[in-house]
Protein backbone atom coordinates (compact mmCIF):
# COMPACT_ATOMS: atom_id res chain seq x y z
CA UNK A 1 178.49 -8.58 16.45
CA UNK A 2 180.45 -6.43 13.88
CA UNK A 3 179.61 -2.79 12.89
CA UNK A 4 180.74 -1.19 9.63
CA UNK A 5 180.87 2.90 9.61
CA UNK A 6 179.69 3.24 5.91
CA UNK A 7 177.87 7.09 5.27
CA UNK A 8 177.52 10.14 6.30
CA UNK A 9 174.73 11.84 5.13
CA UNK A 10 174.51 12.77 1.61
CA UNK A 11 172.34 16.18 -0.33
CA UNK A 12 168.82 15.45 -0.68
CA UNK A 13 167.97 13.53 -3.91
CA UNK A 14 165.12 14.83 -6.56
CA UNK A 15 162.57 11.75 -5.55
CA UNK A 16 160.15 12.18 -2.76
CA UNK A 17 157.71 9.97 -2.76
CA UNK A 18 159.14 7.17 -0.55
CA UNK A 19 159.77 10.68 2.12
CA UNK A 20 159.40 9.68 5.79
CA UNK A 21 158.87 12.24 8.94
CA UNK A 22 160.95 11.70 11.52
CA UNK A 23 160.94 14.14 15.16
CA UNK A 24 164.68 13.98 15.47
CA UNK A 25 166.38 17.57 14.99
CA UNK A 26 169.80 17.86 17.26
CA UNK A 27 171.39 20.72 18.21
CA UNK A 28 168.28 23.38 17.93
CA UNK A 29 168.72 26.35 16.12
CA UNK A 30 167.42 30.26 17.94
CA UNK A 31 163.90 30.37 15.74
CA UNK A 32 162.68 33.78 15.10
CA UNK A 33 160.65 35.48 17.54
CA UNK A 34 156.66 34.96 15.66
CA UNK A 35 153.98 37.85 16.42
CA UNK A 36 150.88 35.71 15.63
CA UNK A 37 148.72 33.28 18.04
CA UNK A 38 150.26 30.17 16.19
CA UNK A 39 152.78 28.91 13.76
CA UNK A 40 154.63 26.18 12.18
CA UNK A 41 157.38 25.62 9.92
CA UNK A 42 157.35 22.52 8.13
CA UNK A 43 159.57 21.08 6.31
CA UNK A 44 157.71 19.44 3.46
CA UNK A 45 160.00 16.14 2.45
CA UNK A 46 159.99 15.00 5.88
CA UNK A 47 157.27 16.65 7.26
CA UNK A 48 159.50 17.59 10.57
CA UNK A 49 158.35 20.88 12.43
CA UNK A 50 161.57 22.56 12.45
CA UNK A 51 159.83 25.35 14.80
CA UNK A 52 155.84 26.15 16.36
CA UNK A 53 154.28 27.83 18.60
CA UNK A 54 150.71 27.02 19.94
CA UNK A 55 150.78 24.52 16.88
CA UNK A 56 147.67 22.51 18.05
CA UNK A 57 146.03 25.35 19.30
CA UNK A 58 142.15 24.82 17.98
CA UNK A 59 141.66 28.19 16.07
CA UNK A 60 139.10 29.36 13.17
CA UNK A 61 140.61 28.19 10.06
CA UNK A 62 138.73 31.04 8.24
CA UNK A 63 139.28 30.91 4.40
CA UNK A 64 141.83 28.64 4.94
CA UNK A 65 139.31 25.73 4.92
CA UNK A 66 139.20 25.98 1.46
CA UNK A 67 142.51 23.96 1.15
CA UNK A 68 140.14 20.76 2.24
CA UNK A 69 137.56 21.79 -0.16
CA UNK A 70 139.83 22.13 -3.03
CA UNK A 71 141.53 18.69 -1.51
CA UNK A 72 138.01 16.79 -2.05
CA UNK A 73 137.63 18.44 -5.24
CA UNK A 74 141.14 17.12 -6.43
CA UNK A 75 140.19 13.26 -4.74
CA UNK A 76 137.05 13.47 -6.77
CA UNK A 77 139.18 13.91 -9.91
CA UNK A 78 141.60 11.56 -9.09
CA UNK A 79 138.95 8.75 -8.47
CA UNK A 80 137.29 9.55 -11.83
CA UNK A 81 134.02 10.55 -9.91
CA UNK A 82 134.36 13.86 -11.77
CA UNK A 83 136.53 15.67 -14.57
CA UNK A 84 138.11 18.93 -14.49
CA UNK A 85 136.13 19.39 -18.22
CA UNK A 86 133.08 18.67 -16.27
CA UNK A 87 130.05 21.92 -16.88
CA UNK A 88 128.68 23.02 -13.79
CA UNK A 89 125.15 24.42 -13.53
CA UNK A 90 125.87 27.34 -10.74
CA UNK A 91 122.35 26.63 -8.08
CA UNK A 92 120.75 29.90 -6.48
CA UNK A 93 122.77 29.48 -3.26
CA UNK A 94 125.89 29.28 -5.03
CA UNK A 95 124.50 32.90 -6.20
CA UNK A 96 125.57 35.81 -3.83
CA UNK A 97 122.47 38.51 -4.35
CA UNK A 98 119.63 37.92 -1.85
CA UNK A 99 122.02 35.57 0.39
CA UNK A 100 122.95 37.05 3.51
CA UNK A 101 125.62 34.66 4.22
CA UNK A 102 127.87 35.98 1.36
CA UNK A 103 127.72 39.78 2.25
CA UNK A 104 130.78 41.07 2.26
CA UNK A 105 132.59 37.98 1.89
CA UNK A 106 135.18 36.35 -0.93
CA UNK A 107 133.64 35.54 -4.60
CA UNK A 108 133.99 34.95 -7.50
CA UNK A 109 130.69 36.69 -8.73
CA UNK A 110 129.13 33.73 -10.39
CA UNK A 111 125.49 34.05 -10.92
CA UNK A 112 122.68 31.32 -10.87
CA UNK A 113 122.37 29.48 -13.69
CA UNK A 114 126.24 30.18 -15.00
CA UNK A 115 127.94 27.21 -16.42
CA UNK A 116 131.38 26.74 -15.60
CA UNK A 117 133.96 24.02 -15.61
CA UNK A 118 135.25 22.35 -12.62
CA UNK A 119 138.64 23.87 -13.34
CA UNK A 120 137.55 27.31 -13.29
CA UNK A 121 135.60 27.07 -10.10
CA UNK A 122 138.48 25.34 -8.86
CA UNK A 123 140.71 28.23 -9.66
CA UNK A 124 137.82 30.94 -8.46
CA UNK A 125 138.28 29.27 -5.38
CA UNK A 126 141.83 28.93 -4.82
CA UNK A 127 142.76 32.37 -6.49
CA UNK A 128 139.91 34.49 -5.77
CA UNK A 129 138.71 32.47 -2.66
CA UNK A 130 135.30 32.68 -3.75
CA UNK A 131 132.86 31.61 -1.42
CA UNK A 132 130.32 30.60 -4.24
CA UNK A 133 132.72 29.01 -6.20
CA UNK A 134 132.68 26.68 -2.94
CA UNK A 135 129.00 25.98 -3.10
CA UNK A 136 128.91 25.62 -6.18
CA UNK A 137 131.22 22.67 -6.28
CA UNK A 138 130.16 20.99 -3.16
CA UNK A 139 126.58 21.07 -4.96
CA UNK A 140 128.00 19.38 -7.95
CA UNK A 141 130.33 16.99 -6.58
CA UNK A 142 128.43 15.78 -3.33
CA UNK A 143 124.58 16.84 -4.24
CA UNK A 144 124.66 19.45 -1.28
CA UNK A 145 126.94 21.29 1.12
CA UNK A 146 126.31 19.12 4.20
CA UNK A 147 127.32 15.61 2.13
CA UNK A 148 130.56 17.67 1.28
CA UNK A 149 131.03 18.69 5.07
CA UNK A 150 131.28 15.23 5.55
CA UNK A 151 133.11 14.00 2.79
CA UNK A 152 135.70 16.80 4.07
CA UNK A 153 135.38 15.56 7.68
CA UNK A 154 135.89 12.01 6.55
CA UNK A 155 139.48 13.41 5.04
CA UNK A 156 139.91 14.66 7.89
CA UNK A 157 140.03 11.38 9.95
CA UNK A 158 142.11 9.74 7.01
CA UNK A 159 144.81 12.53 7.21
CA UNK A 160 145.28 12.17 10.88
CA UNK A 161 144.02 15.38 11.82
CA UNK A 162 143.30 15.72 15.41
CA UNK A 163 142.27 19.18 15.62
CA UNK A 164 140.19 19.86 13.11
CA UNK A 165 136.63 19.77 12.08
CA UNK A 166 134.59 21.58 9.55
CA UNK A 167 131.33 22.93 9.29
CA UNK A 168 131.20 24.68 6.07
CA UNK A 169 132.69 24.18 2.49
CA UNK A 170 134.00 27.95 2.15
CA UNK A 171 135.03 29.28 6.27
CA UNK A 172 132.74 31.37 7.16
CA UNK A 173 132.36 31.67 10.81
CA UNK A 174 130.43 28.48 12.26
CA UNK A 175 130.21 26.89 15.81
CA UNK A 176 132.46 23.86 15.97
CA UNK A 177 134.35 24.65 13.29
CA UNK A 178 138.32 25.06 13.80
CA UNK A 179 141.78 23.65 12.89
CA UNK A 180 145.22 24.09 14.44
CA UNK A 181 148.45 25.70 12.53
CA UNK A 182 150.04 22.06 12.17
CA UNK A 183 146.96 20.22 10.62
CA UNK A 184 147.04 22.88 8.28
CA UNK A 185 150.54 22.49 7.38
CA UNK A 186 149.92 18.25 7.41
CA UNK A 187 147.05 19.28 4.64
CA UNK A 188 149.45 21.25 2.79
CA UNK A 189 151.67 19.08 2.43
CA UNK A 190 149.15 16.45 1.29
CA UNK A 191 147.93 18.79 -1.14
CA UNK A 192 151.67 19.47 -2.58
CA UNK A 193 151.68 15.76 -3.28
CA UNK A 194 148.89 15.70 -5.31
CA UNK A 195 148.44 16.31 -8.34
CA UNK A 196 150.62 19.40 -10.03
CA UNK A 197 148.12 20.33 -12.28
CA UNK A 198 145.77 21.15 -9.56
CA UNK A 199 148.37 22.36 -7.16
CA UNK A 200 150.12 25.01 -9.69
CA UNK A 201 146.62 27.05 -9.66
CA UNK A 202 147.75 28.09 -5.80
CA UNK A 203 150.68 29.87 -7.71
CA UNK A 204 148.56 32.01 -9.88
CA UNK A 205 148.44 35.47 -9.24
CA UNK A 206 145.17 36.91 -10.72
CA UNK A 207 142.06 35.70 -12.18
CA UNK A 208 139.68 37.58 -14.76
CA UNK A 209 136.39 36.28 -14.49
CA UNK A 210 133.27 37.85 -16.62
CA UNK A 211 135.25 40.75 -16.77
CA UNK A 212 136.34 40.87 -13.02
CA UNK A 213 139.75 40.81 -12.14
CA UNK A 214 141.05 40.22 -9.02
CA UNK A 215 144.88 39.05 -7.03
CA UNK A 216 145.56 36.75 -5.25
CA UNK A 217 145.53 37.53 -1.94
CA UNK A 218 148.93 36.01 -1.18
CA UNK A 219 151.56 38.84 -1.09
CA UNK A 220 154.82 36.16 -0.78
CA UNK A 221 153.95 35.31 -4.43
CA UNK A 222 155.21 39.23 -5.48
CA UNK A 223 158.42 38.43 -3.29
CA UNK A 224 161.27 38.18 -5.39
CA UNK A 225 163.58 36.67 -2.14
CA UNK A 226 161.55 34.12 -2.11
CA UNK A 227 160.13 31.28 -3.95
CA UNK A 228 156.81 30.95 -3.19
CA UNK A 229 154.34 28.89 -4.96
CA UNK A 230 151.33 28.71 -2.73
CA UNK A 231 149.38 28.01 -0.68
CA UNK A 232 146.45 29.91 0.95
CA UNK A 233 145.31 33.50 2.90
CA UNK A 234 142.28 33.66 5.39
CA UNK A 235 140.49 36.09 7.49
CA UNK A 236 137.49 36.85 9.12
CA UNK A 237 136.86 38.99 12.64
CA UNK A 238 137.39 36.32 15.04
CA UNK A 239 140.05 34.17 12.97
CA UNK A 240 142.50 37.10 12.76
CA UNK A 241 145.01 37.27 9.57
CA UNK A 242 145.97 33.99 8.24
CA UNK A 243 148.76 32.86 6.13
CA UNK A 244 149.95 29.30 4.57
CA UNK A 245 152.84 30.00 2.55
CA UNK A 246 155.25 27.50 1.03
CA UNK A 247 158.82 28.28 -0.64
CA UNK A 248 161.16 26.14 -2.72
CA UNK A 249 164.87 26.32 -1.78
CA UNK A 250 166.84 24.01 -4.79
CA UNK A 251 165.50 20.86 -4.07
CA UNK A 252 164.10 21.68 -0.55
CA UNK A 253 160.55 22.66 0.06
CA UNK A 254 159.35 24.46 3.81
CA UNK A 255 155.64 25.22 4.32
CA UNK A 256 154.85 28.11 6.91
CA UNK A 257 151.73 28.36 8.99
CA UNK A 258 150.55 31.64 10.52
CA UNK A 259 147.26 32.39 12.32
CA UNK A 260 146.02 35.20 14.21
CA UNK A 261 148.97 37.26 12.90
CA UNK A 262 147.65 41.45 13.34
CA UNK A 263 147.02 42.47 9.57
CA UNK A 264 147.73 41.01 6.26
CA UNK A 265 151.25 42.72 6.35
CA UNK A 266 151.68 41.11 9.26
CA UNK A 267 150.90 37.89 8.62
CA UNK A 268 153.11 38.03 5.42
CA UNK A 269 156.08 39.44 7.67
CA UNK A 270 156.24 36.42 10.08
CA UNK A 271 155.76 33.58 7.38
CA UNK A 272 159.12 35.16 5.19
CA UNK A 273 160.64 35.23 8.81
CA UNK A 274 160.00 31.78 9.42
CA UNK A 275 161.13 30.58 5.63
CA UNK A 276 164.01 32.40 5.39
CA UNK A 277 165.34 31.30 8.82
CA UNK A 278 164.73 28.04 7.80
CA UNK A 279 166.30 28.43 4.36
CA UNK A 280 169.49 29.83 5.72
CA UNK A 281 169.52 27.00 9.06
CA UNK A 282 168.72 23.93 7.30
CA UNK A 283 169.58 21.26 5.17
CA UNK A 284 167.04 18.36 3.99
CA UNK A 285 169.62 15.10 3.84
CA UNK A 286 168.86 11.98 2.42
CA UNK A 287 170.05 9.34 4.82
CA UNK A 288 169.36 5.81 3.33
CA UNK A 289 168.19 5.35 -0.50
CA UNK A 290 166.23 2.20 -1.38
CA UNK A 291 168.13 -0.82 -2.75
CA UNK A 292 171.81 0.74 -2.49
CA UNK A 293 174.80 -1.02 -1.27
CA UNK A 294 175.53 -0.21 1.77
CA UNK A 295 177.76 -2.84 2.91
CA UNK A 296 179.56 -6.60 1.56
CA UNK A 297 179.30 -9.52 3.38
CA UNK A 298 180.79 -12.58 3.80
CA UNK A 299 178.45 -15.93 3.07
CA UNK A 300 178.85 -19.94 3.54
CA UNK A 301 178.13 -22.58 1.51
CA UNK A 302 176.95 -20.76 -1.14
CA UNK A 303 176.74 -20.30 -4.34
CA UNK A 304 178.96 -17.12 -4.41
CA UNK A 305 181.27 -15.92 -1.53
CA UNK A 306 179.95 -12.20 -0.70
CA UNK A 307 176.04 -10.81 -0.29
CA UNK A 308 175.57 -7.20 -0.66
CA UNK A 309 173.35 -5.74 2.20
CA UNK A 310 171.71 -2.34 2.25
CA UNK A 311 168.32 -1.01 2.97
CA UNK A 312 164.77 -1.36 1.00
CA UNK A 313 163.58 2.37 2.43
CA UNK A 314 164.66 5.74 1.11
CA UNK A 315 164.71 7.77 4.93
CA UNK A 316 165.06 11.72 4.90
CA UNK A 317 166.26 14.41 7.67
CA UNK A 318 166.06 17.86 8.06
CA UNK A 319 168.93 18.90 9.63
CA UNK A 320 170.66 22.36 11.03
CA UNK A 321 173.29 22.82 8.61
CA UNK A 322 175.94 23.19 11.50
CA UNK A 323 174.73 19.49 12.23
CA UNK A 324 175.40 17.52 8.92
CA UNK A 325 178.97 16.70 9.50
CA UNK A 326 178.21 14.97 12.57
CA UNK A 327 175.72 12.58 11.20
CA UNK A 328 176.96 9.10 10.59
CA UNK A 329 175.56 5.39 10.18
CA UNK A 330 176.57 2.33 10.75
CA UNK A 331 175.47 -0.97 10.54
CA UNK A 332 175.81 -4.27 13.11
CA UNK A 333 174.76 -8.05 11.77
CA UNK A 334 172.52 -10.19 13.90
CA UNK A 335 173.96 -13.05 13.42
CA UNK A 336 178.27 -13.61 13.25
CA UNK A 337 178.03 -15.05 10.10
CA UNK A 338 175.61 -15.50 7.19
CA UNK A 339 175.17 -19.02 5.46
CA UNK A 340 173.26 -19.57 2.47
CA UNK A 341 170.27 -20.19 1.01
CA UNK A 342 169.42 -16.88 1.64
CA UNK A 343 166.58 -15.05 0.49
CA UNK A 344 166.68 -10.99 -0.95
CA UNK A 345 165.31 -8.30 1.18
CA UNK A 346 165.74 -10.85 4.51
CA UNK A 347 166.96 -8.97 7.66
CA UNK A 348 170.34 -9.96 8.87
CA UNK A 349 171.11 -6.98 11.03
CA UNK A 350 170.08 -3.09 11.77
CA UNK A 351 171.09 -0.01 10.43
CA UNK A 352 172.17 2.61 12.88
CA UNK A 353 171.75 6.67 12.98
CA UNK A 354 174.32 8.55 14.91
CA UNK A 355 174.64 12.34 15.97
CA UNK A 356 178.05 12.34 17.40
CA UNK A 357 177.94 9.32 20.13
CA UNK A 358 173.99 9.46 20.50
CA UNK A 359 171.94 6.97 18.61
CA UNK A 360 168.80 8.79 16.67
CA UNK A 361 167.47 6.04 14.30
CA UNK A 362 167.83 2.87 13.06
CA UNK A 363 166.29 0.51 10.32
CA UNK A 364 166.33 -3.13 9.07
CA UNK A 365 169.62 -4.08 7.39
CA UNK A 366 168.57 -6.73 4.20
CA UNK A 367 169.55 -8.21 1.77
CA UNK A 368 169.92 -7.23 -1.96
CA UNK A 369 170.11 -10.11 -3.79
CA UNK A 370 169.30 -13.89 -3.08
CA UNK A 371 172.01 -16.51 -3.03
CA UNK A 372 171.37 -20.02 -3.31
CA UNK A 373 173.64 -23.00 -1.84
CA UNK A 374 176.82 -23.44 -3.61
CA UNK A 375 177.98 -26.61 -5.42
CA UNK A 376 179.08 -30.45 -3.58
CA UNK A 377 183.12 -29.15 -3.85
CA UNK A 378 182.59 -25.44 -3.12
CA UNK A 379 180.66 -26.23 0.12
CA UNK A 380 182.75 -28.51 1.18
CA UNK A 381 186.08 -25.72 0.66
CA UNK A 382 183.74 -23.59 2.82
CA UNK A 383 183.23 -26.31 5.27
CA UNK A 384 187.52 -27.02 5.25
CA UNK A 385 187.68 -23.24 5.35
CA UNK A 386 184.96 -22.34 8.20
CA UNK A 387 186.60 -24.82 10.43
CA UNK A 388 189.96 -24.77 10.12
């Protein structure tokens, strides 16, 4: 069996929807020392936790739940089951006077009876974190906050998330109700894939609403050393500070996780600590790119003499940037030799992922193109030839 040496990894390239996570980071990089009860970075092509602490620790999501209600909003757009032109009717307990759930709490002051779009709920809840803008949506897309619990928990189980369940559409406290710092970041990223036009409302820095304006309660998005375009703040007693925070790099994206961080200064503090370190440690590289040569090989008895191989999966890593130059791939056939008829994307070998001398990955090797059986006289040269 014959390998061929043919990349080393190459800068990340602008498409990311064919992105796959992968655990493998070599040579680990001294992560910044995190005052908060648990973090993640994440980096957001990938979705590789380039450093955590406690990350599956079951904690009180606080406001932060409002990420899955705004990511069942944004399904319920997508499947058509609503429109972001859609009037809402605002119900009585989407109304904050006489309801002793919402004292003290996020809103954005809507009153019973208001009629507002979806969109501008939406952003009342993202930018203002308005509890009632919450209710008010879960009544209009679900009938009723417990059918949009569910609909939330049922996203839940189709995102993979093992820590979390909800109990309310807004965070409030509630027994039974918790998520960890790396679901959170998993939903992030989920929501970043979405759709932009809901996304770009996490970006937004204030919202006047009948004559009420309020900020967003996101510091990062004031920090000019960093790009920040979302995501999310949260807080009550027994959650602590919380902080979602995600920062584009160039082409790179990292989301940052904090919970339980000491004050909202602090919570901001230890999310730029964990971007920047991850900004200034780390490269995302793309490592295979769907359909492209990555090798020529010899075929017999067909209808032309070479087949080029190469991979049908794009395959990302983020990688320290002291790393990158040691990354190579190579690929090794199955078989010795390759005779035709020979269908495309058929596996003839595997493509393999070295850090140094240390295999880390490795894929199908295909083929790119079909090739058929050659003529009566050109078979027969490869049959003179193959033997001789």
């Amino acid at each position: 069996m014959k390998g061929r040496i043919f990349i080393a990894v190459s800068l990340l390239a602008s498409s990311i929807s064919c992105a796959v996570a992968a655990d493998f980071i070599p040579a680990p990089v001294q992560p910044p020392a995190i005052q908060a009860a648990s973090w993640v970075l994440m980096d957001f092509t990938t979705g590789q936790v380039l450093t955590a602490g406690n990350e599956h620790q079951q904690r009180n999501p606080a406001s932060l739940t409002k990420l899955m209600t705004g990511y069942v909003v944004d399904r319920a757009i997508d499947s058509h089951r609503i429109s972001p032109d859609d009037i809402v009717t605002v119900g009585r307990d989407a109304w904050a006077k006489g309801n002793p759930v919402f004292d003290g709490s996020s809103l954005m002051f809507l009153k019973a009876g208001d009629r507002v779009s979806v969109h501008d709920l939406s952003r009342g809840l993202i930018v203002d974190s308005g509890n009632d803008a919450c209710v008010a949506l879960a009544d209009y897309v679900a009938g009723g906050q417990p059918q949009f619990v569910n609909m939330m928990n049922d996203y839940v189980k189709k995102l993979g998330l093992k820590d979390t369940h909800f109990e309310t559409v807004h965070g409030l406290d509630a027994p039974g109700q918790h998520s960890s710092a790396y679901d959170l970041a998993v939903l992030s990223r989920a929501i970043i894939h979405g759709e932009p036009d809901f996304y770009h409302m996490y970006s937004e820095k204030s919202l006047t609403w009948n004559g009420i304006t309020q900020n967003n309660r996101n510091g990062l998005l004031w920090d000019k050393t960093l790009n920040v375009d979302g995501l999310k703040t949260g807080h009550t007693a027994s959650a602590g500070f919380n902080l979602i925070a995600s920062a584009v790099d160039g082409k790179r994206r990292l989301i940052a996780v904090v919970m339980g961080a000491q004050s909202p200064k602090g919570r901001e503090d230890q999310a730029r600590k964990l971007l920047q370190w991850g900004q200034q440690n780390f490269d995302t590289v793309q490592i295979l790119h769907n359909g492209k040569k990555v090798g020529t090989e010899r075929i017999w008895y067909g209808s032309q003499e070479h087949i080029d191989l190469g991979t049908d999966q794009d395959f990302w890593l983020a990688l320290p940037k002291a790393e990158v130059p040691n990354i190579k791939a190579k690929y090794v056939m199955d078989k010795k030799e390759l005779e035709a008829p020979i269908a495309a994307h058929q596996r003839v070998g595997e493509i393999e992922l070295y850090d140094g001398d240390k295999i880390v990955a490795h894929w199908p090797l295909v083929t790119l193109e079909s090739v058929g059986k050659g003529g009566m006289f050109s078979r027969f040269s490869d049959w003179m030839h193959h033997k001789s």
